[in-house]
C-alpha atoms as a PDB file:
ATOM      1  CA  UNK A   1      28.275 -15.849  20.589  1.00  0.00           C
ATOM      2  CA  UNK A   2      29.922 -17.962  17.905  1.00  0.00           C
ATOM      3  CA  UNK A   3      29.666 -17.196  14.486  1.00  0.00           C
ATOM      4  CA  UNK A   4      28.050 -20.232  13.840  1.00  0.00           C
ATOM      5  CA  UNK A   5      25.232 -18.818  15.872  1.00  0.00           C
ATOM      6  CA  UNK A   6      25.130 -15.640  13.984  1.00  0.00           C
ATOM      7  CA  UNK A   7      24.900 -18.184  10.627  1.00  0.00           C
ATOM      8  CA  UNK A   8      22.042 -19.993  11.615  1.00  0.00           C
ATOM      9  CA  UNK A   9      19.946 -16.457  13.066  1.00  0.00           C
ATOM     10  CA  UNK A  10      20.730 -14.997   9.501  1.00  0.00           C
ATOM     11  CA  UNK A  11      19.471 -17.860   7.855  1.00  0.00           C
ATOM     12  CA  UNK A  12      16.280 -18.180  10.358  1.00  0.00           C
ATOM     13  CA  UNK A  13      12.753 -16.755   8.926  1.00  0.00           C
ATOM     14  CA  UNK A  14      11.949 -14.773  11.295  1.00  0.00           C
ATOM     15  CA  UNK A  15      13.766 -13.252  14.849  1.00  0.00           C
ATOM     16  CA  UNK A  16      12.422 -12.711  18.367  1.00  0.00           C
ATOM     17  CA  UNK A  17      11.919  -8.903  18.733  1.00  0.00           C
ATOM     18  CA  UNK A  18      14.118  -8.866  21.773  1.00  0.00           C
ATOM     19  CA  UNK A  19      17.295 -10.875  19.773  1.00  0.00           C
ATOM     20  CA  UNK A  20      16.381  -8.293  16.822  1.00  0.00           C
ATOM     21  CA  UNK A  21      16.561  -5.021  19.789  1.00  0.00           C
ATOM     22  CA  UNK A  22      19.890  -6.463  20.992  1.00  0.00           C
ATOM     23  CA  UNK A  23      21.470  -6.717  17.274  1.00  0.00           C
ATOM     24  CA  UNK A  24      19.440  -2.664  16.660  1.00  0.00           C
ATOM     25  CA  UNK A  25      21.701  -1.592  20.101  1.00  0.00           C
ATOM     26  CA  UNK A  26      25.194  -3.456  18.536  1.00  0.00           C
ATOM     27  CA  UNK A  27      24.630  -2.050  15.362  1.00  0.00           C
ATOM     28  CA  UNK A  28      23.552   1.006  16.155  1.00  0.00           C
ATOM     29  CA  UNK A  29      20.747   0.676  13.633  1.00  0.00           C
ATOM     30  CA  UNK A  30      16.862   0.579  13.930  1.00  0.00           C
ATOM     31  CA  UNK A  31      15.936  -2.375  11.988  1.00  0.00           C
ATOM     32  CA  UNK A  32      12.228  -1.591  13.586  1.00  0.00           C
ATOM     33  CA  UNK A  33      11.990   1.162  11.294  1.00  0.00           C
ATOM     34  CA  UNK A  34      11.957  -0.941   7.883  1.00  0.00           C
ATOM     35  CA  UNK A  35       8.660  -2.613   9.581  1.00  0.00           C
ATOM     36  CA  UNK A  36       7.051   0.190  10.172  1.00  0.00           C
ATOM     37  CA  UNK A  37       7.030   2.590   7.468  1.00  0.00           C
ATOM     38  CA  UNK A  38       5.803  -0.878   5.630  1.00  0.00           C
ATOM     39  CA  UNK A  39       3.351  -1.194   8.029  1.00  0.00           C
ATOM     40  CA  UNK A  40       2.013   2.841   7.250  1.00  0.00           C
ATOM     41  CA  UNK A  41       1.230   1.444   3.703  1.00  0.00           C
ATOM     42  CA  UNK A  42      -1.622  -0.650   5.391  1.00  0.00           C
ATOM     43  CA  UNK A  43      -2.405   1.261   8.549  1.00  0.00           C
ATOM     44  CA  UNK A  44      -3.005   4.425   7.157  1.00  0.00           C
ATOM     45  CA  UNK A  45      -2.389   7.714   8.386  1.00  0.00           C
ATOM     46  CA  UNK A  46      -2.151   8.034  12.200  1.00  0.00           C
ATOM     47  CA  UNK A  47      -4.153   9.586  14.588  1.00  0.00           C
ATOM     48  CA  UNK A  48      -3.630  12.990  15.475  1.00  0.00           C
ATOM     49  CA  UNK A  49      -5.843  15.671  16.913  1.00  0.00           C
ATOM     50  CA  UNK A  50      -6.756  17.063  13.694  1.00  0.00           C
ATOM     51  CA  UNK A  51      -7.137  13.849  12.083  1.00  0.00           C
ATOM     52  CA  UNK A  52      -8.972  11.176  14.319  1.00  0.00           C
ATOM     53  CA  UNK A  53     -10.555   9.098  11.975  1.00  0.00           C
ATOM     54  CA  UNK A  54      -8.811   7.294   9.143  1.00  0.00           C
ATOM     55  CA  UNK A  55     -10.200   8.318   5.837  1.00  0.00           C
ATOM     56  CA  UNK A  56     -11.900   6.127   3.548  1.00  0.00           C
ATOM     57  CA  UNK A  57     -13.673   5.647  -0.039  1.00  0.00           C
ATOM     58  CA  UNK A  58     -15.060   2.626  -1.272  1.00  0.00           C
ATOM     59  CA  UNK A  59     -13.487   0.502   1.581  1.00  0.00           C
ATOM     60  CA  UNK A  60      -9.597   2.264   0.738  1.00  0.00           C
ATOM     61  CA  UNK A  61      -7.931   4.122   3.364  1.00  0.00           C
ATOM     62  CA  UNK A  62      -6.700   7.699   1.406  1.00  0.00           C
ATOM     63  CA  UNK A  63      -3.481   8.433   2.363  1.00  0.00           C
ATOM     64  CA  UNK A  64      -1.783  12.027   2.712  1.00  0.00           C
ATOM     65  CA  UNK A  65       1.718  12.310   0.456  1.00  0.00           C
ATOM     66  CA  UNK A  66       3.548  12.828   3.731  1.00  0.00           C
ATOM     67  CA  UNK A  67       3.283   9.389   4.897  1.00  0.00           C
ATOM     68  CA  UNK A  68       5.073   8.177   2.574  1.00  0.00           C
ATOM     69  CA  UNK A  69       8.955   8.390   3.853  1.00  0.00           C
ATOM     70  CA  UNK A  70      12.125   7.861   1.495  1.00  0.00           C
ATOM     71  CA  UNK A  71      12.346   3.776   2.889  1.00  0.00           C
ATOM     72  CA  UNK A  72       8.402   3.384   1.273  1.00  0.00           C
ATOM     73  CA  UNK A  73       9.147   5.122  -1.975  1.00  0.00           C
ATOM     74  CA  UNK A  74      12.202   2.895  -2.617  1.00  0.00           C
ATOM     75  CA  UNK A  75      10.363  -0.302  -1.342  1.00  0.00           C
ATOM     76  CA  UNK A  76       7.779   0.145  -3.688  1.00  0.00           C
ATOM     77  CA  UNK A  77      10.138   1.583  -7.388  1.00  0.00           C
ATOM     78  CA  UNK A  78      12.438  -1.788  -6.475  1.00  0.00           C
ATOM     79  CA  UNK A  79       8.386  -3.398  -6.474  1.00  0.00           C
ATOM     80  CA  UNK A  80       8.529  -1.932  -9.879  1.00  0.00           C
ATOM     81  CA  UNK A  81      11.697  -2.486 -11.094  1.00  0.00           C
ATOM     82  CA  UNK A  82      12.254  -5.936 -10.287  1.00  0.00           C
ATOM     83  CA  UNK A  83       9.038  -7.049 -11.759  1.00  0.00           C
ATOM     84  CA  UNK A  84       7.453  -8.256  -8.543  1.00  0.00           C
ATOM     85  CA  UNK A  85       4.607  -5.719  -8.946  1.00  0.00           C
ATOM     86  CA  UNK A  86       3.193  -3.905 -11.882  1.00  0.00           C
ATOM     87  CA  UNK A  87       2.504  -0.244 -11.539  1.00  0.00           C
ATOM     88  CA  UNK A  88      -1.196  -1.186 -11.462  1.00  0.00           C
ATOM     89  CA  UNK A  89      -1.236  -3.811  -9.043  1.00  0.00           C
ATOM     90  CA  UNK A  90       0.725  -1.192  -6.447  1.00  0.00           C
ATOM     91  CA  UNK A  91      -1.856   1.489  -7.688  1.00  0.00           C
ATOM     92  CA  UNK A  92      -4.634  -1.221  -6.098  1.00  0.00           C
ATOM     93  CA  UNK A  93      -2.798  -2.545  -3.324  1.00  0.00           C
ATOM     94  CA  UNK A  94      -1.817   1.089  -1.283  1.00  0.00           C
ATOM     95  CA  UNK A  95      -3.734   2.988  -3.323  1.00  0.00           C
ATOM     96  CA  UNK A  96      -1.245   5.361  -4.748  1.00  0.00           C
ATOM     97  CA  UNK A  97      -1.968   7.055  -8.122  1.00  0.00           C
ATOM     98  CA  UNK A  98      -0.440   6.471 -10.954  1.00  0.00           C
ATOM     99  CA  UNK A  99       1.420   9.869 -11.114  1.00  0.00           C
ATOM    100  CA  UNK A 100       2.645   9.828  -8.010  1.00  0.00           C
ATOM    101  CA  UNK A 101       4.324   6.345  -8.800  1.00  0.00           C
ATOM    102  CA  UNK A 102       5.480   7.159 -12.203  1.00  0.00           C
ATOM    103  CA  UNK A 103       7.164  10.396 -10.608  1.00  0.00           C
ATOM    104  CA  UNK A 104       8.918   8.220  -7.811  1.00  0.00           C
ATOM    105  CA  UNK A 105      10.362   6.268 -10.878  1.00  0.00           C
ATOM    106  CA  UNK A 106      11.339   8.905 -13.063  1.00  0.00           C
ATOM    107  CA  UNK A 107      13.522   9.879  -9.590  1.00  0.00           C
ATOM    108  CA  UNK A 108      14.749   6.810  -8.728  1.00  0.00           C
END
């Protein structure tokens, strides 16, 4: 692979999943993981024998603190701190109260 090749994958939009497992395996990296603890934000908490149905209010899935993993805490304080989201828009999108948000930034 030349690294004119590598160029124009950077620059792409998206990658094939099976490109993207063959550049986790070289760089001895899980770039999988960034997608998924995203993805907890909107899938809510997963199924486990206690737990078999996703909790909701008012059409909002309630989440449990431990879902949310170092990688989702700093996602959403650089939301914050970059001014692409306000604390209240967060608070609406995934649901997270306001403390628990204005600790994560006090932290970060």
């Amino acid at each position: 692979m030349h690294e004119e090749e590598i160029t124009k994958m950077y620059d792409q939009k998206s990658l094939d999943t099976a490109i993207l497992l063959k550049w986790c395996k070289l760089a001895e990296y899980d770039f999988f993981r960034l997608y998924v603890t995203h993805l907890l934000l909107y899938d809510g908490i997963s199924h486990t024998k206690r737990n078999k149905e996703t909790k909701k209010v008012n059409g909002h899935i309630i989440f449990r603190k431990n879902i949310y993993t170092k990688e989702i805490k700093e996602f959403l304080v650089s939301l914050v701190s970059t001014n692409q989201k306000s604390v209240i828009e967060i608070m609406e999108e995934y649901n997270i109260p306001r403390t628990t948000i204005y600790k994560w930034l006090r932290k970060h």
